[in-house]
N, C-alpha and C. Protein backbone atom coordinates (compact mmCIF):
# COMPACT_ATOMS: atom_id res chain seq x y z
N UNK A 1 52.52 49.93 33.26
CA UNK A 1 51.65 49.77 32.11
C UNK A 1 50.31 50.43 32.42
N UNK A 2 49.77 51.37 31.33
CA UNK A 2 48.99 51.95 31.67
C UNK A 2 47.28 51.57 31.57
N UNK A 3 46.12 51.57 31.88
CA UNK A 3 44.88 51.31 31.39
C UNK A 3 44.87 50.74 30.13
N UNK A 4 45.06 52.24 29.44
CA UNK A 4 45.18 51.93 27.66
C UNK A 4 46.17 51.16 27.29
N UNK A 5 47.45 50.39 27.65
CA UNK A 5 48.23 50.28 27.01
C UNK A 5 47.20 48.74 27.21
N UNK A 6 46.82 48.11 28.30
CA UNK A 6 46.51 47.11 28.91
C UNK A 6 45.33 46.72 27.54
N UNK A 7 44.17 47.58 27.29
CA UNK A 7 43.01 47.08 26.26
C UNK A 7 43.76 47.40 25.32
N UNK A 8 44.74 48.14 25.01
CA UNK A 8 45.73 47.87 23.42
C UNK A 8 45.78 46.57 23.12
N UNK A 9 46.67 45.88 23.81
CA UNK A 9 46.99 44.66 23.82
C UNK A 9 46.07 43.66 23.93
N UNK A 10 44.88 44.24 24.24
CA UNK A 10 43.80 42.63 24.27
C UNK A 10 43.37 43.36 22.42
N UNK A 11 42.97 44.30 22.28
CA UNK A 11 42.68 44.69 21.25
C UNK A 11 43.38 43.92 20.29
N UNK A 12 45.03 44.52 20.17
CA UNK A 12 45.71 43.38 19.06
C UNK A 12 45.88 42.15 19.28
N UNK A 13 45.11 41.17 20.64
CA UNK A 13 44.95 39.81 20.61
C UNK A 13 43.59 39.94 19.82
N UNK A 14 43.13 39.97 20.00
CA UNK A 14 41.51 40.07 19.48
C UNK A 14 41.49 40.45 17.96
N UNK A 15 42.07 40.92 17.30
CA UNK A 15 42.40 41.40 16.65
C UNK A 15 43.33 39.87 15.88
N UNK A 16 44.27 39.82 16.04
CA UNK A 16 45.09 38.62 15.82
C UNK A 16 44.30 37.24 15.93
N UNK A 17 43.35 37.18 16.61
CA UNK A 17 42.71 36.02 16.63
C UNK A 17 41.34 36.16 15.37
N UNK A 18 40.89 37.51 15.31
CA UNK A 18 39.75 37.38 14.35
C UNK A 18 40.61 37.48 12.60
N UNK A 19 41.92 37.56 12.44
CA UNK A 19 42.67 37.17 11.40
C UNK A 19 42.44 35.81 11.19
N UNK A 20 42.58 34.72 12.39
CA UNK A 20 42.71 33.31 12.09
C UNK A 20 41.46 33.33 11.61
N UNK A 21 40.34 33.96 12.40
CA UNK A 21 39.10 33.34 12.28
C UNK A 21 38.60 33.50 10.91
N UNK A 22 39.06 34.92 10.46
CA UNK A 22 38.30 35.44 8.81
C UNK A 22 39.17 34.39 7.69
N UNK A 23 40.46 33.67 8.26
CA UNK A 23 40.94 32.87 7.60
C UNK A 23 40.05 31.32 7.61
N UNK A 24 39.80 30.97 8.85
CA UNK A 24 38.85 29.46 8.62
C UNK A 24 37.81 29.56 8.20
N UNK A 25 37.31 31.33 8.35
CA UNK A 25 35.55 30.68 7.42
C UNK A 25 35.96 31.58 5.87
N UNK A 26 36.48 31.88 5.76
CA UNK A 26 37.23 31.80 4.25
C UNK A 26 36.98 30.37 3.38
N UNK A 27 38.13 29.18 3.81
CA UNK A 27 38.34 28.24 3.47
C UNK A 27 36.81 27.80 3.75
N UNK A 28 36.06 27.72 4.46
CA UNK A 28 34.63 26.75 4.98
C UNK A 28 33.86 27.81 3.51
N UNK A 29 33.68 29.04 3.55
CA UNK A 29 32.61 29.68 2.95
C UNK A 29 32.74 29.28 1.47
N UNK A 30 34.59 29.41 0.52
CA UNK A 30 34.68 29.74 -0.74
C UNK A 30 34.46 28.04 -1.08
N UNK A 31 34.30 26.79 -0.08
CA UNK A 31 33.88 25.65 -0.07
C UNK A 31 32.36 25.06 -0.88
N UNK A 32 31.79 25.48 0.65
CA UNK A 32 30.28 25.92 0.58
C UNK A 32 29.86 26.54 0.07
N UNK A 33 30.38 27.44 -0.74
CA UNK A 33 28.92 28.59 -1.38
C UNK A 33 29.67 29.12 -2.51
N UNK A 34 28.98 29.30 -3.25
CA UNK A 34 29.08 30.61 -4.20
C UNK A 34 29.40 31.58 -4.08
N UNK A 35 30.33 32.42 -4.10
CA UNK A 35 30.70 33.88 -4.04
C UNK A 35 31.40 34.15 -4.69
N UNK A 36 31.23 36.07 -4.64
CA UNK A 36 31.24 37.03 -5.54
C UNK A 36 32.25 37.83 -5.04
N UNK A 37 32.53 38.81 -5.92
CA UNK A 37 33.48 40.02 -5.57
C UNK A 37 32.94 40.41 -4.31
N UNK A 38 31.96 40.68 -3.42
CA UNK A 38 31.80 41.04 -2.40
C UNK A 38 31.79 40.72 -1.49
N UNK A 39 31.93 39.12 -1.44
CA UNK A 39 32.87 38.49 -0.44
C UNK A 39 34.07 39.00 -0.12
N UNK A 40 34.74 38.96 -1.36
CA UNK A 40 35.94 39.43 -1.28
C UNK A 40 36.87 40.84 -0.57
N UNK A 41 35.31 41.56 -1.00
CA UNK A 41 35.72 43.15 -0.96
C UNK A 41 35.67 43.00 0.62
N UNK A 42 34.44 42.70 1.30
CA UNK A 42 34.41 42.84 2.24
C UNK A 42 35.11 42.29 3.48
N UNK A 43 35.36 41.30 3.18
CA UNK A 43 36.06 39.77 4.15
C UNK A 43 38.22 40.23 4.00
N UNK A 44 38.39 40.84 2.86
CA UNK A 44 39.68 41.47 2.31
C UNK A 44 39.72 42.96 3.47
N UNK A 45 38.48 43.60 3.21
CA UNK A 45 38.61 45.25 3.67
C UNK A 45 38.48 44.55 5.54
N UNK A 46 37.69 43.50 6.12
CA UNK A 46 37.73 43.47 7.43
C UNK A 46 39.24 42.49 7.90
N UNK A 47 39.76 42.20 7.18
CA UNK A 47 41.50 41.54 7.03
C UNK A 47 42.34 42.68 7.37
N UNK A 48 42.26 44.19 6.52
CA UNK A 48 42.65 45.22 6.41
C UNK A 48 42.87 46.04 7.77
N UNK A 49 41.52 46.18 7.91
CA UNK A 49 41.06 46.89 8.98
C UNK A 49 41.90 46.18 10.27
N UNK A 50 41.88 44.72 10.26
CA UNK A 50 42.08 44.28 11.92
C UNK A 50 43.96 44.24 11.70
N UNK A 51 44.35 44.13 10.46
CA UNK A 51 45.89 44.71 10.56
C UNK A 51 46.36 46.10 10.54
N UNK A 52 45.40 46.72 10.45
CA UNK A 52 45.56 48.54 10.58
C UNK A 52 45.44 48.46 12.40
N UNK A 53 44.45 47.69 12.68
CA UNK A 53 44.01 48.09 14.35
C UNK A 53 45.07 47.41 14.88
N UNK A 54 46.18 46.34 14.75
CA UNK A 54 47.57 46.13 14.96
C UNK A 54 48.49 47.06 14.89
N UNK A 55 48.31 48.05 13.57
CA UNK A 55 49.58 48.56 13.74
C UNK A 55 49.39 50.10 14.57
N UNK A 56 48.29 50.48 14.70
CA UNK A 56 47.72 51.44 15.36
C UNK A 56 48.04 51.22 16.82
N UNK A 57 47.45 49.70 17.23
CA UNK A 57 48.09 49.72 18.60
C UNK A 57 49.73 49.76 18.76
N UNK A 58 50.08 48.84 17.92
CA UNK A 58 51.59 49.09 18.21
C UNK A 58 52.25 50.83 18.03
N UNK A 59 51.55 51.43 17.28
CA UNK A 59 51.80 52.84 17.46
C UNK A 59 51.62 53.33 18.70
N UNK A 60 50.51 53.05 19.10
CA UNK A 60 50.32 53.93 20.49
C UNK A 60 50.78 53.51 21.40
N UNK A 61 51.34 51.75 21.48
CA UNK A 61 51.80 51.84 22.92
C UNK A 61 53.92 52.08 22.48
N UNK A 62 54.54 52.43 21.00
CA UNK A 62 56.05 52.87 21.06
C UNK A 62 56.29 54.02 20.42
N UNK A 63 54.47 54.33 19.76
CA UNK A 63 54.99 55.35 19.05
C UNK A 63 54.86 56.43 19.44
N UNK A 64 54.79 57.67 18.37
CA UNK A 64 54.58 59.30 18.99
C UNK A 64 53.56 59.25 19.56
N UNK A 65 52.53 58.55 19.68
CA UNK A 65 51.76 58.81 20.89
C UNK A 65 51.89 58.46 22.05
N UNK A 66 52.49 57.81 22.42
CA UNK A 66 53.45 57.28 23.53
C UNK A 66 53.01 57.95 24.70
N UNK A 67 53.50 59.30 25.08
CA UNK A 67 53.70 59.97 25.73
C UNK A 67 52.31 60.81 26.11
N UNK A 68 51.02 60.65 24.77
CA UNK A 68 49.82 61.77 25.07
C UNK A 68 49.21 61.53 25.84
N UNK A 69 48.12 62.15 26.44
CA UNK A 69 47.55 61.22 26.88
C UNK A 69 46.07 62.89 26.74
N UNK A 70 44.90 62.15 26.23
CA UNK A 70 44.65 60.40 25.88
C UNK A 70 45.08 60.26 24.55
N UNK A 71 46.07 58.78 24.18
CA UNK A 71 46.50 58.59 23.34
C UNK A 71 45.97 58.47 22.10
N UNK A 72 45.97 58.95 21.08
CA UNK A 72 44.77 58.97 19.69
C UNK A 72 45.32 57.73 19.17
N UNK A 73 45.98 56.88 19.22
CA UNK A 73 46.10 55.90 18.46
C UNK A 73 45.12 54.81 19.02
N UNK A 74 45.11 54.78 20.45
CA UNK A 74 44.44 54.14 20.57
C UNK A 74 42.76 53.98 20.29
N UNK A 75 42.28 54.78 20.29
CA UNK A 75 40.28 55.12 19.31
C UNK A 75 40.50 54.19 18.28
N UNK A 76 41.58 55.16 17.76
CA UNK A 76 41.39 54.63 16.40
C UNK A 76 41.83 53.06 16.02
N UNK A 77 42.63 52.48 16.70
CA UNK A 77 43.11 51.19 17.22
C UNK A 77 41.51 50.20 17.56
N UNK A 78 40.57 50.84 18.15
CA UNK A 78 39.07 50.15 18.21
C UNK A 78 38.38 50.46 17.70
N UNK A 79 38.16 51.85 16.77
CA UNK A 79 37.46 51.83 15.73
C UNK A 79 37.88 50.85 14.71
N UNK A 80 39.26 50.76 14.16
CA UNK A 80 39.25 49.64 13.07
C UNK A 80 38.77 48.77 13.48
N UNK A 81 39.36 48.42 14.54
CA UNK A 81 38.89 46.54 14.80
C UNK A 81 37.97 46.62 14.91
N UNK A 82 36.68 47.64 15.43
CA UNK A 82 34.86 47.48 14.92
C UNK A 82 34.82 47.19 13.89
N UNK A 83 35.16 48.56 13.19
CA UNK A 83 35.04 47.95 11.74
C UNK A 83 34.98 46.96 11.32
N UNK A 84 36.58 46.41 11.29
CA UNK A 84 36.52 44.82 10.71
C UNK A 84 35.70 43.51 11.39
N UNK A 85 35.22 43.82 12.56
CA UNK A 85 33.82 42.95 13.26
C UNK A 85 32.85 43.06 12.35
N UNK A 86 32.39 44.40 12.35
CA UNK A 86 31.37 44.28 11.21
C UNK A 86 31.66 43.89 9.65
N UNK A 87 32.65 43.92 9.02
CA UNK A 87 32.94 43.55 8.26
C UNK A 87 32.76 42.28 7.87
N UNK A 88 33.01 41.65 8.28
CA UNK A 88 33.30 40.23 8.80
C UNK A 88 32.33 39.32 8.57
N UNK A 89 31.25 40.28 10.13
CA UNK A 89 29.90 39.83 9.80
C UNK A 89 29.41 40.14 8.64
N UNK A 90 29.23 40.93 8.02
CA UNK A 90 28.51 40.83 7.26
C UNK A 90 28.91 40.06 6.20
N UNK A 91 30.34 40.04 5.52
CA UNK A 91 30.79 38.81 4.69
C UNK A 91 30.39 37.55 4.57
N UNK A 92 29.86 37.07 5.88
CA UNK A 92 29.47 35.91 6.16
C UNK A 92 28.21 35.67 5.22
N UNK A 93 27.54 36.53 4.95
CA UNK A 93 26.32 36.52 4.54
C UNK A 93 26.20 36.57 3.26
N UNK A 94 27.17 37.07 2.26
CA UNK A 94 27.10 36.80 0.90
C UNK A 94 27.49 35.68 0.12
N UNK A 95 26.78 35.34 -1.00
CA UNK A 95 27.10 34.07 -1.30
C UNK A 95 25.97 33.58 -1.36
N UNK A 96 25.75 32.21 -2.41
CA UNK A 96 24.34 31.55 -2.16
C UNK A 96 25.12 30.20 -2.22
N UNK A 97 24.50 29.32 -1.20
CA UNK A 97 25.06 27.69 -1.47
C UNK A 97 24.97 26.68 -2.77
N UNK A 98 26.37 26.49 -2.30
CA UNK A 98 26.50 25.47 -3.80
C UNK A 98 25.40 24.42 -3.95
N UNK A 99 25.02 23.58 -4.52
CA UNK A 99 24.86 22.56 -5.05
C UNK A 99 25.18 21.36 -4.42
N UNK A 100 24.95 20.53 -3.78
CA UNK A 100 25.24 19.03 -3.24
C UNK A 100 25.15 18.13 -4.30
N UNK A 101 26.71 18.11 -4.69
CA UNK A 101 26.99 16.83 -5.55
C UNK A 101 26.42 15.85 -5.32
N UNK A 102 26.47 15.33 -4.11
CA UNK A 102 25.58 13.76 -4.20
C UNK A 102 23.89 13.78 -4.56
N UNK A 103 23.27 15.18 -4.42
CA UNK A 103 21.81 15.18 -4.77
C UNK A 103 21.90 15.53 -6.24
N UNK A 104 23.45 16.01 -6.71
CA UNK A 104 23.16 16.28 -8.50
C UNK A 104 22.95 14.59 -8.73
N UNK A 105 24.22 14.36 -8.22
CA UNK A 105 24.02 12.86 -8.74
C UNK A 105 23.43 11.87 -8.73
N UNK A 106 22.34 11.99 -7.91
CA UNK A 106 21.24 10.86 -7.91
C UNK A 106 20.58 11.48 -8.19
N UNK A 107 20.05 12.58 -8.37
CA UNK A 107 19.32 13.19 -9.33
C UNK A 107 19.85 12.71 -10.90
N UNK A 108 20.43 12.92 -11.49
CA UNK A 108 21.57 12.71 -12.60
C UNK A 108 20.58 10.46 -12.87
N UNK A 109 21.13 10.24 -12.19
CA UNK A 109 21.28 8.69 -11.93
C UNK A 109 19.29 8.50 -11.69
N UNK A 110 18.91 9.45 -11.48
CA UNK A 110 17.10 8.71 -11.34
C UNK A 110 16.14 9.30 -13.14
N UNK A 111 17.33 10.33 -13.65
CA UNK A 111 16.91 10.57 -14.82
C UNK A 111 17.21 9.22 -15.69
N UNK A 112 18.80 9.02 -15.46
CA UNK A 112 18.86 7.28 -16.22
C UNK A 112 17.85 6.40 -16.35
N UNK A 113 17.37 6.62 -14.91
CA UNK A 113 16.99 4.91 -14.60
C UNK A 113 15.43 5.17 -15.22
N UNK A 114 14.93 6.49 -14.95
CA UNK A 114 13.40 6.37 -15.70
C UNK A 114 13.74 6.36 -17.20
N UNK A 115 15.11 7.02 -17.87
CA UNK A 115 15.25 6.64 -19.24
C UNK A 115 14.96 5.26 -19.81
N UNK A 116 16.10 4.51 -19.19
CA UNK A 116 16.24 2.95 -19.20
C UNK A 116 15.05 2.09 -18.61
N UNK A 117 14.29 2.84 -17.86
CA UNK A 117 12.52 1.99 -18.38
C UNK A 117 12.01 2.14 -19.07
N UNK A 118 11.87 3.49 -19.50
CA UNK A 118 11.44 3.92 -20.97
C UNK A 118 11.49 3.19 -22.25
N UNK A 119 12.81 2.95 -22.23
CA UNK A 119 13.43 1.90 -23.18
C UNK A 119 13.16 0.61 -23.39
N UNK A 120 13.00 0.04 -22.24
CA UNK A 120 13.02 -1.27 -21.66
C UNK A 120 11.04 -1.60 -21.87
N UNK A 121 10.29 -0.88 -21.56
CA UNK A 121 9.11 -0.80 -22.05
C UNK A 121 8.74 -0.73 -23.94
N UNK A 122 9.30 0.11 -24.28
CA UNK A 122 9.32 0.12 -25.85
C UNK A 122 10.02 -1.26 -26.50
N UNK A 123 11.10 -1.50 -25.72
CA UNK A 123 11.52 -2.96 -26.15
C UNK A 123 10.54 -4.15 -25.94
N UNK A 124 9.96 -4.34 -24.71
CA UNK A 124 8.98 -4.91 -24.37
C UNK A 124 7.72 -5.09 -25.39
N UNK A 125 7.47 -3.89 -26.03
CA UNK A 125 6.51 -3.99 -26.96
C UNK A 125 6.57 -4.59 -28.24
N UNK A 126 8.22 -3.98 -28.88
CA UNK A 126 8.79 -4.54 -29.87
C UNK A 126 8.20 -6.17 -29.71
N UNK A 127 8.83 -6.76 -28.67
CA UNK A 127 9.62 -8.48 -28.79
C UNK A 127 8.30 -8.74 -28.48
N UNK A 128 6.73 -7.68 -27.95
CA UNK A 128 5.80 -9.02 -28.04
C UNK A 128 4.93 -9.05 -29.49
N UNK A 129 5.01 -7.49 -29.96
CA UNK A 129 4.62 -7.48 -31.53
C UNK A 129 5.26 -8.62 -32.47
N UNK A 130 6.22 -8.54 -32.34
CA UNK A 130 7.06 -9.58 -33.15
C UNK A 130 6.70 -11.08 -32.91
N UNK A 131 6.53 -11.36 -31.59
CA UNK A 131 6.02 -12.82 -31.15
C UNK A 131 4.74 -12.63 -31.80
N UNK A 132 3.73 -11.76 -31.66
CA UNK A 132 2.49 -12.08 -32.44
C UNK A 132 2.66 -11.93 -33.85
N UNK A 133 3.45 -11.14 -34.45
CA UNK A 133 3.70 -11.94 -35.93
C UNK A 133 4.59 -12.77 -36.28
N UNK A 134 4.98 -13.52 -35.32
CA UNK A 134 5.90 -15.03 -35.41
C UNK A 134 4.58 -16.17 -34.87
N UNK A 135 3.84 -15.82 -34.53
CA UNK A 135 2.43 -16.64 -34.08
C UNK A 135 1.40 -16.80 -35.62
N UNK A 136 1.16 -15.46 -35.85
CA UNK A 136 0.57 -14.97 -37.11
C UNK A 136 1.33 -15.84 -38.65
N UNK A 137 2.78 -15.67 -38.49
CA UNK A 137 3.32 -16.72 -39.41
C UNK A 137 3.43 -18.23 -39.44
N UNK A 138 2.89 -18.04 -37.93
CA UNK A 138 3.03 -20.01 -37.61
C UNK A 138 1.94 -20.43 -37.98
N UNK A 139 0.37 -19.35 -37.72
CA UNK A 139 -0.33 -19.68 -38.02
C UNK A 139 -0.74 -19.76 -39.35
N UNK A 140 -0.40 -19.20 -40.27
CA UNK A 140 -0.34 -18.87 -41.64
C UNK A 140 0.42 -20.08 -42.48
N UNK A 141 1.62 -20.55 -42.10
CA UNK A 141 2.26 -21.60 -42.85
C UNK A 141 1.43 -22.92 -42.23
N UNK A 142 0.93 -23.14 -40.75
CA UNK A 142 0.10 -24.54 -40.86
C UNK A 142 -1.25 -24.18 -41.68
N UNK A 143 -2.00 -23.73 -41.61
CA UNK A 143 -3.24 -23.38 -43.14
C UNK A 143 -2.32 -23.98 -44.60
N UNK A 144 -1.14 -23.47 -44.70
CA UNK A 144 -1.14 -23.48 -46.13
C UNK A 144 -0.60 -25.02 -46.15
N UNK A 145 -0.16 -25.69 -45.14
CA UNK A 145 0.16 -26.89 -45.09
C UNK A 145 -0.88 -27.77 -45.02
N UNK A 146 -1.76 -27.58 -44.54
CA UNK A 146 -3.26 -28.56 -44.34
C UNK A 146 -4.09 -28.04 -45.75
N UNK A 147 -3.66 -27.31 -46.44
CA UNK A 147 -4.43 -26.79 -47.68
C UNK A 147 -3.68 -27.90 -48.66
């Protein structure tokens, strides 16, 4: 086994492992955040890239390049998988964070509660206006009774 065939093969581990990885912050990112077609484009095109830099290595270490030396499949076997590093990274970065349901909702729930004092104050005023003209009538029918 030769030099190259040797970083081929860490290449398509490396390679095979940053598949899982663009797969878990997938699921964590389209969670967390907001995103756009350019998540997509990009996080899709560095998916691309690190299964091109698979089949590139597997080219060079059965295929017609086999025999060259220095083998061209292999460059190009670590240029993709750069690529899709950078790719990757930078995917990470688009997107703006969602919203925290529990701060909508007590947010949501502290608009209530100053509503429902609101209310609760205007009622307050009602039932003591009314007591002073239930006072005003008490006082009004004893006059007309002592008259």
């Amino acid at each position: 086994m030769s030099k190259n065939s040797t970083i081929s093969t860490q290449i398509i581990s490396a390679s095979l492992t940053m598949i899982t990885v663009i797969g878990a912050f997938a699921v964590f990112i389209i969670e967390k955040r907001e995103i756009g077609p350019w998540y997509y484009l990009t996080a899709g095109s560095a998916f691309l890239c690190f299964v091109l830099s698979i089949f590139l290595g597997g080219q060079g270490l059965s295929g017609k390049g086999k025999n060259k030396s220095p083998n061209p499949y292999f460059n190009w076997q670590a240029i993709t998988a750069l690529i899709g590093v950078v790719l990757f990274c930078i995917s990470v970065f688009f997107g703006k964070e969602k919203p925290d349901n529990l701060k909508n909702t007590v947010h949501e729930q502290e608009k209530v509660i100053i509503e429902l004092k609101t209310k609760d104050t205007f009622r307050e005023r009602d039932i003591e206006r009314i007591n002073q003209e239930l006072n005003d009538l008490k006082k009004e029918l004893k006059k007309i009774k002592n008259d």
